[in-house]
ModelCIF file with pLDDT and N, C-alpha, C, O atoms, coordinates in Angstrom:
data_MODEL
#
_entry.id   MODEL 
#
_entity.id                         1 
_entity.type                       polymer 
_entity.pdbx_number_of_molecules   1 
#
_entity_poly.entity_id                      1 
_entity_poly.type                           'polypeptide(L)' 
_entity_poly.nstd_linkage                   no 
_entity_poly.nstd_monomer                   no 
_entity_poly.pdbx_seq_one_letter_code       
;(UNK)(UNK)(UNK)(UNK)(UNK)(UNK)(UNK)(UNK)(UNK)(UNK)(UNK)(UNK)(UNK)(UNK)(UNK)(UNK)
(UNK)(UNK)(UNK)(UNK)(UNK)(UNK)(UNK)(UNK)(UNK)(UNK)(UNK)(UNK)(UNK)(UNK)(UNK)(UNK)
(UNK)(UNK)(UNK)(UNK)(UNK)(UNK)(UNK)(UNK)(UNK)(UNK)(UNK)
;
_entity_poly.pdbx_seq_one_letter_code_can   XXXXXXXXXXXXXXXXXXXXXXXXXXXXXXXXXXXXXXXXXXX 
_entity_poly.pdbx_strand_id                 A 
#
loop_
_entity_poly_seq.entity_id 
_entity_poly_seq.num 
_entity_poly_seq.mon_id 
_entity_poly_seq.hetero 
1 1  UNK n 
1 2  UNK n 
1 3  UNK n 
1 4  UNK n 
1 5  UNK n 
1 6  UNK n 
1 7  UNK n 
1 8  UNK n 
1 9  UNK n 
1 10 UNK n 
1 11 UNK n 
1 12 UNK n 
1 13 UNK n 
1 14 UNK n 
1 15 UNK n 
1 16 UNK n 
1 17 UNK n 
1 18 UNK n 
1 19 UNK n 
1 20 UNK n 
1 21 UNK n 
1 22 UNK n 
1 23 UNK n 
1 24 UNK n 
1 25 UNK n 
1 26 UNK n 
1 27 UNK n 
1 28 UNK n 
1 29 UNK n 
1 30 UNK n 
1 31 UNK n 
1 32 UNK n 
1 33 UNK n 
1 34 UNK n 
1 35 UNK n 
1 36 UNK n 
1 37 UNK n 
1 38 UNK n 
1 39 UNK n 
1 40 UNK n 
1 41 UNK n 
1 42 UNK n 
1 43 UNK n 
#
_struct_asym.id          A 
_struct_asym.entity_id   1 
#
loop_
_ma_qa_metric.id 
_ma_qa_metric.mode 
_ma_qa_metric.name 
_ma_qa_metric.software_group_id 
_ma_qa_metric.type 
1 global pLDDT . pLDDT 
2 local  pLDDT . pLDDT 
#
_ma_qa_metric_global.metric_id      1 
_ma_qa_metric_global.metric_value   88.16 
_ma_qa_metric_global.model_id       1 
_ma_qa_metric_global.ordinal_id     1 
#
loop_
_ma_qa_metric_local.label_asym_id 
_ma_qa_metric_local.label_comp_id 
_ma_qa_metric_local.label_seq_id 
_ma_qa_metric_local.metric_id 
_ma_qa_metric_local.metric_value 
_ma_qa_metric_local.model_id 
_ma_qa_metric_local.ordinal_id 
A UNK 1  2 98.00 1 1  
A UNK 2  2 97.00 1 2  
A UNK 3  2 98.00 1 3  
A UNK 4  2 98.00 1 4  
A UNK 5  2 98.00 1 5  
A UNK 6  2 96.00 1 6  
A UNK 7  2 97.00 1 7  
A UNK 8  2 97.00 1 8  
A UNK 9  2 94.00 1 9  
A UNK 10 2 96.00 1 10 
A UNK 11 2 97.00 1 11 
A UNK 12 2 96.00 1 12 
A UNK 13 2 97.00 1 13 
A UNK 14 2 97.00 1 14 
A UNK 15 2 98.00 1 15 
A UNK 16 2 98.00 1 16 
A UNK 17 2 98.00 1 17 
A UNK 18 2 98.00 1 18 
A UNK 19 2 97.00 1 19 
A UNK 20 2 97.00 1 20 
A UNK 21 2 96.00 1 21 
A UNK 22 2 95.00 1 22 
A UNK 23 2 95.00 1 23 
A UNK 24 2 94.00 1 24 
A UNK 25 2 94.00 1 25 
A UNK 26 2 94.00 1 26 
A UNK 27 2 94.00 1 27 
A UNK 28 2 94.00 1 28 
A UNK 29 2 90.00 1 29 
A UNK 30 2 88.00 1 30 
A UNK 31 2 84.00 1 31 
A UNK 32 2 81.00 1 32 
A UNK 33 2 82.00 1 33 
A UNK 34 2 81.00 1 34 
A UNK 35 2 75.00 1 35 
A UNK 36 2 73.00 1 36 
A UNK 37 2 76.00 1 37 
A UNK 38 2 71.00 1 38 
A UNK 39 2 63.00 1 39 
A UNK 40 2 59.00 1 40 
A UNK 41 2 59.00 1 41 
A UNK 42 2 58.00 1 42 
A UNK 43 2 53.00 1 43 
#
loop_
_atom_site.group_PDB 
_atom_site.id 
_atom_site.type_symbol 
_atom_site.label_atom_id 
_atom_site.label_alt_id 
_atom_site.label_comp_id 
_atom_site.label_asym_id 
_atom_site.label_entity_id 
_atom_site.label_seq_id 
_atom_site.pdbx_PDB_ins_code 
_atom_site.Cartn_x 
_atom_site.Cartn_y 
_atom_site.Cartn_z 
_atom_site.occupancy 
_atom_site.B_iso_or_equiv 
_atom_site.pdbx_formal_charge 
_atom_site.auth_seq_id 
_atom_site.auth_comp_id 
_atom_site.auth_asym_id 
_atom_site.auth_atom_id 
_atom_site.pdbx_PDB_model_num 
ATOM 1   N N  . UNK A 1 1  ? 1.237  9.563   -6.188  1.00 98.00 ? 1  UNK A N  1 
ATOM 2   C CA . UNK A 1 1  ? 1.701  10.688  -6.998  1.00 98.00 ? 1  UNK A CA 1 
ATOM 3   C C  . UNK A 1 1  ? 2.732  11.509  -6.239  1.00 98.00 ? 1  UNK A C  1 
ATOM 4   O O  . UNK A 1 1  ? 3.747  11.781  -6.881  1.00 98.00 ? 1  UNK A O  1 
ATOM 5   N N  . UNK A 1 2  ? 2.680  11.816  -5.376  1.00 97.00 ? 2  UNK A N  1 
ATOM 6   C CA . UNK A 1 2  ? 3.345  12.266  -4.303  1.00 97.00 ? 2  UNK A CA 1 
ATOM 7   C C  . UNK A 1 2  ? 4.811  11.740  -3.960  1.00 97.00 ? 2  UNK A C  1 
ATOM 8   O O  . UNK A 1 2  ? 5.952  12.168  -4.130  1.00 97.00 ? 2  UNK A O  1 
ATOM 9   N N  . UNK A 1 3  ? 4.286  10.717  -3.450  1.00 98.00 ? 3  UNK A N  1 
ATOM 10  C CA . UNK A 1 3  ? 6.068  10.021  -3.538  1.00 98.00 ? 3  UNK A CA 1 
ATOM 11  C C  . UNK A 1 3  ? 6.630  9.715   -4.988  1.00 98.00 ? 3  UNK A C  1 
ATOM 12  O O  . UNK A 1 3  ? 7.859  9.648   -5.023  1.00 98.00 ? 3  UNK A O  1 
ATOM 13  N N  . UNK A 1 4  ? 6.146  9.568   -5.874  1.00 98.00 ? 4  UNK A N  1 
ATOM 14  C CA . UNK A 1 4  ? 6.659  9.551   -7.534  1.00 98.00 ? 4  UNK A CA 1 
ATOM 15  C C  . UNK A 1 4  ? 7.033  11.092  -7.681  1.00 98.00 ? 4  UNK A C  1 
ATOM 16  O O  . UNK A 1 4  ? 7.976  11.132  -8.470  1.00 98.00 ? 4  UNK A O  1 
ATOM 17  N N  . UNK A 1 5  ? 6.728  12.277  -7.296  1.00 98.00 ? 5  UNK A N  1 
ATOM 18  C CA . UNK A 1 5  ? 7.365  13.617  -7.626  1.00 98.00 ? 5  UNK A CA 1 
ATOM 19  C C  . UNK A 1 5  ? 8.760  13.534  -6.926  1.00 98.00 ? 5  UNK A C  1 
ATOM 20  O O  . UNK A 1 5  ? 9.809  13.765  -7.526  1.00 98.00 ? 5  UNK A O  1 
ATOM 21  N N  . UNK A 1 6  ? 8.687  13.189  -5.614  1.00 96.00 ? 6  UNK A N  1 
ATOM 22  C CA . UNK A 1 6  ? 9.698  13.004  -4.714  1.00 96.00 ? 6  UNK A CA 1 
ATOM 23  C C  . UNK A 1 6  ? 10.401 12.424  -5.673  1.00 96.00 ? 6  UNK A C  1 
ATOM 24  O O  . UNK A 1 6  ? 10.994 13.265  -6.349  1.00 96.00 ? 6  UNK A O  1 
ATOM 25  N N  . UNK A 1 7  ? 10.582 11.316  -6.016  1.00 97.00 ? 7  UNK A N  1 
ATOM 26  C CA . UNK A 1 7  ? 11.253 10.511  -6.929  1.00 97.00 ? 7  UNK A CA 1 
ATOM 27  C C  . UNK A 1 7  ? 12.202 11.257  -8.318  1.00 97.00 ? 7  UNK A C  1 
ATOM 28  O O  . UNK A 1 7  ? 13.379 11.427  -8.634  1.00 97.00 ? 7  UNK A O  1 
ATOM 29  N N  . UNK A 1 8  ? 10.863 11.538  -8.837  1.00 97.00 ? 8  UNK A N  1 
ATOM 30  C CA . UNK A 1 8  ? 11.165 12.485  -10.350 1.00 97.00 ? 8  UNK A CA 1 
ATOM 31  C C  . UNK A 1 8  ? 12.330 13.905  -10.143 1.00 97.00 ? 8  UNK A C  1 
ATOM 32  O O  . UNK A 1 8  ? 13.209 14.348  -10.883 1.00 97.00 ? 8  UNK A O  1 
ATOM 33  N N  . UNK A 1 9  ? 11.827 14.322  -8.765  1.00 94.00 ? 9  UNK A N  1 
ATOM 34  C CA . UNK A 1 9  ? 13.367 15.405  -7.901  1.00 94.00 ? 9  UNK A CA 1 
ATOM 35  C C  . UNK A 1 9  ? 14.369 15.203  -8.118  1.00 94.00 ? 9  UNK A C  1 
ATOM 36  O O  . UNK A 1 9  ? 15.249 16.010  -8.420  1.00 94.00 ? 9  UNK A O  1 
ATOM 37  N N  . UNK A 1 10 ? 14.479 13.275  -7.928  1.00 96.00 ? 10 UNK A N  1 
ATOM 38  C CA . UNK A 1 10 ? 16.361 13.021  -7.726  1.00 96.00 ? 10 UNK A CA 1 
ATOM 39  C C  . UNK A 1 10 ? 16.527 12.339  -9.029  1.00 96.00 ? 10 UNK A C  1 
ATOM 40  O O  . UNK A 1 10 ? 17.732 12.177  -9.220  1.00 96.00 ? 10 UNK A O  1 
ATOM 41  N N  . UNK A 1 11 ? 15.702 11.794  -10.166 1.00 97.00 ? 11 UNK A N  1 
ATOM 42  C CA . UNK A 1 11 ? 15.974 10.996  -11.057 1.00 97.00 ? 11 UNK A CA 1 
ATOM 43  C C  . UNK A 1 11 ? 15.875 11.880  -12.210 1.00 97.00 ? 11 UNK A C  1 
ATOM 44  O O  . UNK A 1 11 ? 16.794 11.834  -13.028 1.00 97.00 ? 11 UNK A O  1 
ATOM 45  N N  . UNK A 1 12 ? 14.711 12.837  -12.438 1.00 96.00 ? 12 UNK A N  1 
ATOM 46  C CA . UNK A 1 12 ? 14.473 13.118  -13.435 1.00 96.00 ? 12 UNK A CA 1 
ATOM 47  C C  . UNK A 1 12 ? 13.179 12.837  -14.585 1.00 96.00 ? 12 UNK A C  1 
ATOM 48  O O  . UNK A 1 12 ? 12.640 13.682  -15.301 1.00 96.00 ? 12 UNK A O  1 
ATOM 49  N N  . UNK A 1 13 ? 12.966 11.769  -14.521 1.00 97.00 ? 13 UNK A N  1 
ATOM 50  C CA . UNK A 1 13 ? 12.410 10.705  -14.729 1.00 97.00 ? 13 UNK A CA 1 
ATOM 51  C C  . UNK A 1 13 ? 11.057 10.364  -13.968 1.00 97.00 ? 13 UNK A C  1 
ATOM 52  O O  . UNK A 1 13 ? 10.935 10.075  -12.777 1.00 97.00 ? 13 UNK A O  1 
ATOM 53  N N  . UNK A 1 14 ? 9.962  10.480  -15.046 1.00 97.00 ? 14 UNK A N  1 
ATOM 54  C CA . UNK A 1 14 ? 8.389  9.842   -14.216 1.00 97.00 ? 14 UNK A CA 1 
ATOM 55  C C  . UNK A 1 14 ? 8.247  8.868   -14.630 1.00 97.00 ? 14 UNK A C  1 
ATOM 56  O O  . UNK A 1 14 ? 9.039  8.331   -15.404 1.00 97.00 ? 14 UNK A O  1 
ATOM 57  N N  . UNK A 1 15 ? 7.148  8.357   -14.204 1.00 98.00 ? 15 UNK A N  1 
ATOM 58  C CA . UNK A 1 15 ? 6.964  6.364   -14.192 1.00 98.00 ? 15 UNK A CA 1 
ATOM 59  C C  . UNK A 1 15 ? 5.257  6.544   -13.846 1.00 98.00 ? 15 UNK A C  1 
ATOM 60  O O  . UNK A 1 15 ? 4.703  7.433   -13.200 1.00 98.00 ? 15 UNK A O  1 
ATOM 61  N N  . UNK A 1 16 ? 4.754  5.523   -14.436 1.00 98.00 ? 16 UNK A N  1 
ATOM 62  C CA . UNK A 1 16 ? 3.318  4.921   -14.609 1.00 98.00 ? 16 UNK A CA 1 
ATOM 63  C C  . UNK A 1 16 ? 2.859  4.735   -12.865 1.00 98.00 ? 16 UNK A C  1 
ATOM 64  O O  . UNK A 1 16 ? 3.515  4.288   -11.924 1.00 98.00 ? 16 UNK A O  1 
ATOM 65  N N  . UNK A 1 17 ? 2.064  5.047   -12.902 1.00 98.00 ? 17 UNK A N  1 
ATOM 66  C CA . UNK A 1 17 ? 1.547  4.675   -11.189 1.00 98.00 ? 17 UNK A CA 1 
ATOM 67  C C  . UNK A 1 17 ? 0.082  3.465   -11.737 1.00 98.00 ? 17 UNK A C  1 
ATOM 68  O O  . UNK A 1 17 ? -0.646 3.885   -12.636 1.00 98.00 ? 17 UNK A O  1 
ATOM 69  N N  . UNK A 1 18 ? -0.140 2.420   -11.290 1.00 98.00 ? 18 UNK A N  1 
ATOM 70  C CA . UNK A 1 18 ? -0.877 1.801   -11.448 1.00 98.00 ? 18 UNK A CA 1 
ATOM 71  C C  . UNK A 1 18 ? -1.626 1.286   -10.537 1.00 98.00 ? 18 UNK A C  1 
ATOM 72  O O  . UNK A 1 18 ? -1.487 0.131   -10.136 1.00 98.00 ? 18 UNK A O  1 
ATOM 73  N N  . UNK A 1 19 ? -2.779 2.358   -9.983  1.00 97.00 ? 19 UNK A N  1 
ATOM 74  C CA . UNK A 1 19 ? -3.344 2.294   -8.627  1.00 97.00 ? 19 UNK A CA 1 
ATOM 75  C C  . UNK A 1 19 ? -5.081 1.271   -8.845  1.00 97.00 ? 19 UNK A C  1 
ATOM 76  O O  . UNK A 1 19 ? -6.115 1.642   -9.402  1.00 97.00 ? 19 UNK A O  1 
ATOM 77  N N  . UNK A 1 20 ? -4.742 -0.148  -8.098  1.00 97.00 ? 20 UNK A N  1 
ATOM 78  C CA . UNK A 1 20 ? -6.235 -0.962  -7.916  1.00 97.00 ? 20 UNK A CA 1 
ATOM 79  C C  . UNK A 1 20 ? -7.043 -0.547  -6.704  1.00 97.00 ? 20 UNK A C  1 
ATOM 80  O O  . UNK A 1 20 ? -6.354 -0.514  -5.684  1.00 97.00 ? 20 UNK A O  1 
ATOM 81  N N  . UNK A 1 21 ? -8.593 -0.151  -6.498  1.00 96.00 ? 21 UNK A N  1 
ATOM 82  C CA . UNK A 1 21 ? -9.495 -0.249  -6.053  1.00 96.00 ? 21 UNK A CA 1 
ATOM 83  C C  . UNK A 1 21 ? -8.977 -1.356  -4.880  1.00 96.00 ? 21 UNK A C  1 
ATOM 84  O O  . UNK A 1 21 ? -8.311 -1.259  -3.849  1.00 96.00 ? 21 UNK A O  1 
ATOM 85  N N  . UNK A 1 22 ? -9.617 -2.410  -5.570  1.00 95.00 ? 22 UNK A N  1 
ATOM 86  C CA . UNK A 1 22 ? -9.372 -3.736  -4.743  1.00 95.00 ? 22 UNK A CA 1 
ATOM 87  C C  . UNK A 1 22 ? -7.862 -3.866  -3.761  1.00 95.00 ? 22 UNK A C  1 
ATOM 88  O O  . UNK A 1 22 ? -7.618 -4.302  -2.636  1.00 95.00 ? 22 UNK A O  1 
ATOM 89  N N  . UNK A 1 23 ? -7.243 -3.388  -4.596  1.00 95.00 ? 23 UNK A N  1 
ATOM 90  C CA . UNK A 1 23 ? -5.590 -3.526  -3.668  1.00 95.00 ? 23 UNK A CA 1 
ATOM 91  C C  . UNK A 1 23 ? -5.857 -2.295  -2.650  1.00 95.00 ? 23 UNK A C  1 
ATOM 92  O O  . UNK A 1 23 ? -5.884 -2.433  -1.428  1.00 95.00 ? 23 UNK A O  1 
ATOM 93  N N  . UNK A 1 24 ? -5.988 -1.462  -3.116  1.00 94.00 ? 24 UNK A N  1 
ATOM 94  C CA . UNK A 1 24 ? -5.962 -0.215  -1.944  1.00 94.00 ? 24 UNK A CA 1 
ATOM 95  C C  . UNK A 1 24 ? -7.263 -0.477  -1.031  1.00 94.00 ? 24 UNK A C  1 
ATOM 96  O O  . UNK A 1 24 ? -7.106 -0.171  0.151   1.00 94.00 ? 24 UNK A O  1 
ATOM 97  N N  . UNK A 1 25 ? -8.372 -0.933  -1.346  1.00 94.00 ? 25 UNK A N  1 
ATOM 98  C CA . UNK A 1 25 ? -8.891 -0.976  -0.079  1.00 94.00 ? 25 UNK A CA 1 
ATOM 99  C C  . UNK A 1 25 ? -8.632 -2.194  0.741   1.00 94.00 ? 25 UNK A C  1 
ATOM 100 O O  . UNK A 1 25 ? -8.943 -2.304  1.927   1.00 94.00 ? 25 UNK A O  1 
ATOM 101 N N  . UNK A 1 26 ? -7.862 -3.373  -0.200  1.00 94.00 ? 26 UNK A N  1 
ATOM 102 C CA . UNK A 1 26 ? -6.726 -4.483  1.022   1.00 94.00 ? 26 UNK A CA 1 
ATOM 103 C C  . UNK A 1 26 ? -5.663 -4.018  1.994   1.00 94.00 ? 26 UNK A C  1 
ATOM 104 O O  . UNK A 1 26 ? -5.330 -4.662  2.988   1.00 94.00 ? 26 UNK A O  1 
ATOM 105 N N  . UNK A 1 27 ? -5.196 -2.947  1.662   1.00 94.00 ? 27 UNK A N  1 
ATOM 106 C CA . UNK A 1 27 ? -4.573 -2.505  2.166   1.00 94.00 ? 27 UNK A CA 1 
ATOM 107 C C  . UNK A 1 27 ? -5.122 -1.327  3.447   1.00 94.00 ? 27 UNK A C  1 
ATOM 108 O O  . UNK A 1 27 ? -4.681 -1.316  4.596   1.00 94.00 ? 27 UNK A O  1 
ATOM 109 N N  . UNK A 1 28 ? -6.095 -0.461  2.939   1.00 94.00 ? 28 UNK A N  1 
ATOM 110 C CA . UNK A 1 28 ? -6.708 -0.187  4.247   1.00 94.00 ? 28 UNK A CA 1 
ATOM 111 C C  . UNK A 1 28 ? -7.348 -1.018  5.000   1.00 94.00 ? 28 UNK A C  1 
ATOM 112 O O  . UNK A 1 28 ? -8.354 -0.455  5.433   1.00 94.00 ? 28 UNK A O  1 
ATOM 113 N N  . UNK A 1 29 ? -7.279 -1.860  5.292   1.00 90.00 ? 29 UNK A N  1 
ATOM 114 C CA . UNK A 1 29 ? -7.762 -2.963  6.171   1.00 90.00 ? 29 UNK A CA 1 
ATOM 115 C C  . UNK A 1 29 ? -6.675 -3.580  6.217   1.00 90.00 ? 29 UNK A C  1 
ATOM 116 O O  . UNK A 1 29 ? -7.095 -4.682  6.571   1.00 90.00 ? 29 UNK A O  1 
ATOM 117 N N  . UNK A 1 30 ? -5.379 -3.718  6.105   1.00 88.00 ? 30 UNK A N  1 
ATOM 118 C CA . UNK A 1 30 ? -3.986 -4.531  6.550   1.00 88.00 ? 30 UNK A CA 1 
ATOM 119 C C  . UNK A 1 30 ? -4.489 -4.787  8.307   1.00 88.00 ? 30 UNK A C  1 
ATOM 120 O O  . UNK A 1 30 ? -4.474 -5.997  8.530   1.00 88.00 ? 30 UNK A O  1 
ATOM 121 N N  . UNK A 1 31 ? -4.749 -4.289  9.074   1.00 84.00 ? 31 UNK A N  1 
ATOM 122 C CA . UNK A 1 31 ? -5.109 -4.471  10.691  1.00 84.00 ? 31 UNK A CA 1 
ATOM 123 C C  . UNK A 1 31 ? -5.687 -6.159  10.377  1.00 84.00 ? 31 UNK A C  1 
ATOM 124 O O  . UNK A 1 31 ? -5.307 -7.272  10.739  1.00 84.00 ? 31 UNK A O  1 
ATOM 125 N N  . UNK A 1 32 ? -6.884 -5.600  9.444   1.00 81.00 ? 32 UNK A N  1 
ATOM 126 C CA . UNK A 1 32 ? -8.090 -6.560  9.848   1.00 81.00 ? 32 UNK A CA 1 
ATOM 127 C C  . UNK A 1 32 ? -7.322 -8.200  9.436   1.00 81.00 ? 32 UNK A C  1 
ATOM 128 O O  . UNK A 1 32 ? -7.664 -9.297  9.877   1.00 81.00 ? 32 UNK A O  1 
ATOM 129 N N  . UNK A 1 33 ? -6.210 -7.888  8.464   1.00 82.00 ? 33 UNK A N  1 
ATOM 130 C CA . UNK A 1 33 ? -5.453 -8.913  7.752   1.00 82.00 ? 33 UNK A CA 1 
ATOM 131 C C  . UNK A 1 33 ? -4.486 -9.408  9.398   1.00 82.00 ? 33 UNK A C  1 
ATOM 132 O O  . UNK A 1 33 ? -4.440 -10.543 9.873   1.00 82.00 ? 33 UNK A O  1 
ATOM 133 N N  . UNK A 1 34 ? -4.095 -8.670  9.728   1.00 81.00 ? 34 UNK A N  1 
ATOM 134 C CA . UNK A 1 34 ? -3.158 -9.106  11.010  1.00 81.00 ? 34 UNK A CA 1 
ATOM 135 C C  . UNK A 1 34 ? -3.946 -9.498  12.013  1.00 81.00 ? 34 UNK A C  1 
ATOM 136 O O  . UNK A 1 34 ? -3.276 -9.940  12.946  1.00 81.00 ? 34 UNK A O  1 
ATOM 137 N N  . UNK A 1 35 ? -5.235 -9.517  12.224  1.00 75.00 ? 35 UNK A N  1 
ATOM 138 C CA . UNK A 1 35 ? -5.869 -9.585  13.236  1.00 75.00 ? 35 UNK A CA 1 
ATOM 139 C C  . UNK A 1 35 ? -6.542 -11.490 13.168  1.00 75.00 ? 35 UNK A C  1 
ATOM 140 O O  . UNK A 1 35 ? -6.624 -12.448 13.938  1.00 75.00 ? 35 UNK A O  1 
ATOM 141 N N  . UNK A 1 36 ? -6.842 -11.196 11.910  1.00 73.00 ? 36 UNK A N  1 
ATOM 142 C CA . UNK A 1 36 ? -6.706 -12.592 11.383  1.00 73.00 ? 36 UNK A CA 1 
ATOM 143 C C  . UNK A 1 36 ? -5.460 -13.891 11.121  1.00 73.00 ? 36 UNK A C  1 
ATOM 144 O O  . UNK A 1 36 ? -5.594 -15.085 11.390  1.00 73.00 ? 36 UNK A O  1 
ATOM 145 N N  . UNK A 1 37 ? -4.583 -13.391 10.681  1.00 76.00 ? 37 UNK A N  1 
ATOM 146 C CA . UNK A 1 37 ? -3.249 -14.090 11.013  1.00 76.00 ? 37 UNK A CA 1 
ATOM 147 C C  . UNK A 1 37 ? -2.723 -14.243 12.268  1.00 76.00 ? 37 UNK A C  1 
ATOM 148 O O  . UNK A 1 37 ? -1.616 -14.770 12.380  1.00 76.00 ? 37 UNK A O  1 
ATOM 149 N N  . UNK A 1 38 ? -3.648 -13.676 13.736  1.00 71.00 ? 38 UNK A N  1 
ATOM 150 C CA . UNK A 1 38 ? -3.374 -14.525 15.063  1.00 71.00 ? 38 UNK A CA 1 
ATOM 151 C C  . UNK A 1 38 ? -4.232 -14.580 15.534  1.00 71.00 ? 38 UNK A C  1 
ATOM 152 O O  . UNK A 1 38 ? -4.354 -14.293 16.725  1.00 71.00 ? 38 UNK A O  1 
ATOM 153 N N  . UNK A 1 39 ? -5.432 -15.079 14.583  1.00 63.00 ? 39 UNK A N  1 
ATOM 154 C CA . UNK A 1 39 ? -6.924 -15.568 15.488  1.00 63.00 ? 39 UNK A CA 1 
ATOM 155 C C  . UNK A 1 39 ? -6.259 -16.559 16.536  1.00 63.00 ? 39 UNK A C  1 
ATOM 156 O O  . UNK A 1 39 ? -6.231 -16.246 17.726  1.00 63.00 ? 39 UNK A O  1 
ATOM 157 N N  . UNK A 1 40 ? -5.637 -17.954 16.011  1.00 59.00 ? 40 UNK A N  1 
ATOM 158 C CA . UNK A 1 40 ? -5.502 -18.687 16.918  1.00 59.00 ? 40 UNK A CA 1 
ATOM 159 C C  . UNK A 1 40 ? -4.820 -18.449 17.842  1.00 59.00 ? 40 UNK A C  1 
ATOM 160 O O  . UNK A 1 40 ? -5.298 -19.055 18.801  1.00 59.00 ? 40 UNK A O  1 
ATOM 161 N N  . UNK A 1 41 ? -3.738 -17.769 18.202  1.00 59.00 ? 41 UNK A N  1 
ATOM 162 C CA . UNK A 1 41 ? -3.679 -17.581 19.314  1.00 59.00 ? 41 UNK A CA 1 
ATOM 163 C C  . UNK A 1 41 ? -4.397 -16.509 19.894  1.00 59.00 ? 41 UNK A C  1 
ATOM 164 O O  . UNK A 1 41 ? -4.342 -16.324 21.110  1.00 59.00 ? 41 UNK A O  1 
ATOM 165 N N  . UNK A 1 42 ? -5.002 -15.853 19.217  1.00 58.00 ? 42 UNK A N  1 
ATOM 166 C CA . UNK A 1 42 ? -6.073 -14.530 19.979  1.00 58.00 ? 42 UNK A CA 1 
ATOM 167 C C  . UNK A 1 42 ? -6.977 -14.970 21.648  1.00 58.00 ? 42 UNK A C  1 
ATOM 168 O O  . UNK A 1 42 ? -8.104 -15.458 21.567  1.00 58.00 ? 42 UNK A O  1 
ATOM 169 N N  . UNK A 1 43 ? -6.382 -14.747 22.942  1.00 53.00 ? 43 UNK A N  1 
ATOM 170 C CA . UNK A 1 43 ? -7.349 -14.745 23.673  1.00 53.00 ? 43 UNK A CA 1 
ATOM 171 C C  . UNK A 1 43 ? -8.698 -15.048 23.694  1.00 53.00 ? 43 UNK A C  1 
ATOM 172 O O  . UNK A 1 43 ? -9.352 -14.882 24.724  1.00 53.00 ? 43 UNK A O  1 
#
């Protein structure tokens, strides 16, 4: 919402925000996603 006001400042114009559960808590865990994409070479 926040960065969409920012937005609406220079455009004028608001837009649909379409926020998932599931996506946002993939995304708080992005680490755990990178941490996994170099198991194999992980020490």
């Amino acid at each position: 919402i926040t960065a969409a006001l920012f937005e609406t400042v220079r455009s004028g114009v608001g837009q649909v925000i379409d926020a998932s559960m599931v996506e946002g808590a993939a995304l708080l865990g992005h680490a755990l996603f990178n941490v996994r994409g170099v198991t194999e070479t992980n020490p």
